[in-house]
C-alpha atoms as a PDB file:
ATOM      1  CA  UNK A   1      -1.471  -3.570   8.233  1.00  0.00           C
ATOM      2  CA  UNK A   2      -2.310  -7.079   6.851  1.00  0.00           C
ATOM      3  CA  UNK A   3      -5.448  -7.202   9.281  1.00  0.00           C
ATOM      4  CA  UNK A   4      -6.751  -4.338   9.554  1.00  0.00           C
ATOM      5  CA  UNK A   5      -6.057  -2.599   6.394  1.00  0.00           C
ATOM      6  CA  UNK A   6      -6.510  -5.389   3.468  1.00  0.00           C
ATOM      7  CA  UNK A   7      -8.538  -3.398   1.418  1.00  0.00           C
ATOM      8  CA  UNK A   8      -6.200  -0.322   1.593  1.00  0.00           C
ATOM      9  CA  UNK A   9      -3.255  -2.503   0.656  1.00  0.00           C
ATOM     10  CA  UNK A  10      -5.052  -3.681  -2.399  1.00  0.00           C
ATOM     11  CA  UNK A  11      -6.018  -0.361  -3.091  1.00  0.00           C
ATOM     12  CA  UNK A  12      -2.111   0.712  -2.867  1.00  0.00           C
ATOM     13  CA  UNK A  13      -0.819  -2.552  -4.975  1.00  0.00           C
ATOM     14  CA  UNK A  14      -2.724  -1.418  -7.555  1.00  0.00           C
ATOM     15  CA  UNK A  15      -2.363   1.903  -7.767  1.00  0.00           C
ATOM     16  CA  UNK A  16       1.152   2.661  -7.073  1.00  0.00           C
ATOM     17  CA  UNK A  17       2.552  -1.561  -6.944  1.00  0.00           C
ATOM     18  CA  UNK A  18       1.447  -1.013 -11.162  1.00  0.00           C
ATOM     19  CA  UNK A  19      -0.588  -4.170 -10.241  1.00  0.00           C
ATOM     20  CA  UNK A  20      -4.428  -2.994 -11.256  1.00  0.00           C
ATOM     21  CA  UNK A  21      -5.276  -6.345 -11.938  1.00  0.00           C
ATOM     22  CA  UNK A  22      -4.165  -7.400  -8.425  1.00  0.00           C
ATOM     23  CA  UNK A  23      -7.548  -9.696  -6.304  1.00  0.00           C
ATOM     24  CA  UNK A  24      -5.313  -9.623  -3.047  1.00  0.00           C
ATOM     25  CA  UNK A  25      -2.424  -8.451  -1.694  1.00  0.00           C
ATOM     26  CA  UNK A  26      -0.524  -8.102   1.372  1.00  0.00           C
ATOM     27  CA  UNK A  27       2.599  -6.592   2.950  1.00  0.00           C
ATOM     28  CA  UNK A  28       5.383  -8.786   3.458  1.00  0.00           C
ATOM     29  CA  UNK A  29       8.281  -6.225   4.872  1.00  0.00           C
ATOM     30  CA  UNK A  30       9.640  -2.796   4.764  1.00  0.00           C
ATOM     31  CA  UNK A  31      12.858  -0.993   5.333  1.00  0.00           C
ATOM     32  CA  UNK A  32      13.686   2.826   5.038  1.00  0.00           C
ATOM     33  CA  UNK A  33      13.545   2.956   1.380  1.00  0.00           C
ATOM     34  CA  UNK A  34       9.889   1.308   0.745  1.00  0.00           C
ATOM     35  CA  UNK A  35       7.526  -1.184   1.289  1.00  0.00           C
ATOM     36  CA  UNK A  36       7.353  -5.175   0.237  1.00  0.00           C
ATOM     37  CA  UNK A  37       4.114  -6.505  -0.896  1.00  0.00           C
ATOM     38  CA  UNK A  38       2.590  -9.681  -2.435  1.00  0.00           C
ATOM     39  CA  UNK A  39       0.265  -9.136  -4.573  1.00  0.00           C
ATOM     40  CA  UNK A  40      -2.207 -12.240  -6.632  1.00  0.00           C
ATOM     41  CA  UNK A  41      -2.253 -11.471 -10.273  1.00  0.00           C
ATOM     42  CA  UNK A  42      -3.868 -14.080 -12.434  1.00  0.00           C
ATOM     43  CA  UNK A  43      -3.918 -16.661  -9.452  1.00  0.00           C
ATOM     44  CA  UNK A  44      -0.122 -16.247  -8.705  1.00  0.00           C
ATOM     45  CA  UNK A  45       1.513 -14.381  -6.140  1.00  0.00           C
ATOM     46  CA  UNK A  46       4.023 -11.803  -7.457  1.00  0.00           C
ATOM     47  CA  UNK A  47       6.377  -9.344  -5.298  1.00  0.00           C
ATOM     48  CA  UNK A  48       5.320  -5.568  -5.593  1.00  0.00           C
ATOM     49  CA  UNK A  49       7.865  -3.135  -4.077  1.00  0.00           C
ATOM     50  CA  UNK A  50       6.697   0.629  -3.623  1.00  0.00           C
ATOM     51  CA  UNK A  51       9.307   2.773  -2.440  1.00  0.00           C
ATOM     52  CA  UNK A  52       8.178   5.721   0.502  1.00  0.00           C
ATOM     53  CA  UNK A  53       8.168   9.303  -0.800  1.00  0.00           C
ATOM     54  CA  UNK A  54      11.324   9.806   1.275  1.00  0.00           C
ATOM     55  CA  UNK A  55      13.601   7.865   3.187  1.00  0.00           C
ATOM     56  CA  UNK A  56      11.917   6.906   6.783  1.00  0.00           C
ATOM     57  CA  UNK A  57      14.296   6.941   9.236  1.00  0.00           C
ATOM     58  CA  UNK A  58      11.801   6.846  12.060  1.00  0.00           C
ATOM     59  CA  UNK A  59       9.201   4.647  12.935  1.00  0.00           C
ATOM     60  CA  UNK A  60       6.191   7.022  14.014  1.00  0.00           C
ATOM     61  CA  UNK A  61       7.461   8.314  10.043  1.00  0.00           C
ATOM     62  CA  UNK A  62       5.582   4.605   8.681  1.00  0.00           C
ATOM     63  CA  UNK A  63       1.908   5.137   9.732  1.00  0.00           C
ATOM     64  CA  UNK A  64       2.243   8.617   7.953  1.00  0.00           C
ATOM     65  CA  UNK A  65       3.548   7.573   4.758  1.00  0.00           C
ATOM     66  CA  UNK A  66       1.287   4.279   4.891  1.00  0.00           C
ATOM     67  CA  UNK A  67      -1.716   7.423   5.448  1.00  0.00           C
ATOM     68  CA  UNK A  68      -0.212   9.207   2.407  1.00  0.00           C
ATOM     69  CA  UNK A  69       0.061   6.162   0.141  1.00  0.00           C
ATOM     70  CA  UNK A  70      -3.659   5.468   0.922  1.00  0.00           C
ATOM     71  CA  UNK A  71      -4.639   9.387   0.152  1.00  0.00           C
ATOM     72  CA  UNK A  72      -2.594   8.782  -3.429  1.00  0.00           C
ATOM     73  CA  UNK A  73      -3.950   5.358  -4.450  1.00  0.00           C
ATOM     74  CA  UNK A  74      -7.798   6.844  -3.633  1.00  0.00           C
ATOM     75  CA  UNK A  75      -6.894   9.711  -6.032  1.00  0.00           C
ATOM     76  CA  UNK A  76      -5.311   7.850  -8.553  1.00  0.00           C
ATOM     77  CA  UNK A  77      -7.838   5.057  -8.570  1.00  0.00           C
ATOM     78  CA  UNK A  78     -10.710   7.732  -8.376  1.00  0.00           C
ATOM     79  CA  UNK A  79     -11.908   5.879  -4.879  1.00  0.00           C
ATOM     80  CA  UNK A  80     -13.341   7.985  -2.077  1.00  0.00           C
ATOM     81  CA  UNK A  81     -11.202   8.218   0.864  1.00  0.00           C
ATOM     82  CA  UNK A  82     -12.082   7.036   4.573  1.00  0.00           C
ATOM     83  CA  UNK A  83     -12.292   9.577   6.790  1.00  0.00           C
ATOM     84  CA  UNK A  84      -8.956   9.486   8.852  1.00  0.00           C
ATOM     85  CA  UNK A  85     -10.181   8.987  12.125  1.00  0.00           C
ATOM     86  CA  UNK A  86     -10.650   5.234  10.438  1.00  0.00           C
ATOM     87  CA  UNK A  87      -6.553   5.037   9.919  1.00  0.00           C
END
């Protein structure tokens, strides 16, 4: 996620971490109830947690809600989506 997907974890901080002013951020941990982030505000890191749209109880269930988050933060943000052969 870290790797690969920077950009689309800043684009999730600040869309649904409430962290619009956000330069960088980057996912720390997760359980079944949401996602851990750290997002830099103002030069200082600061801990962001978005909670999943259900409770994940599988692992194949992460990528999919990670997909989703994406799809909300690009219409929320007004940002054009990748096409999701790129996820």
């Amino acid at each position: 996620m870290n790797d690969d997907h920077a950009d689309d974890t800043l684009l999730i901080c600040r869309a649904l971490g409430d962290r619009p002013d956000a330069v960088s951020a980057r996912m720390t941990g997760l359980d079944g109830e949401g996602g851990d982030y750290v997002a830099v505000v103002g030069g200082a890191e600061v801990p962001v947690r978005i909670p999943w749209s259900e409770p994940l109880t599988e692992r194949a269930q992460i990528r999919r809600e990670v997909v989703r988050m994406y799809q909300e933060s690009c219409r929320l943000m007004g940002v054009a989506p990748r096409g999701a052969a790129e996820h």
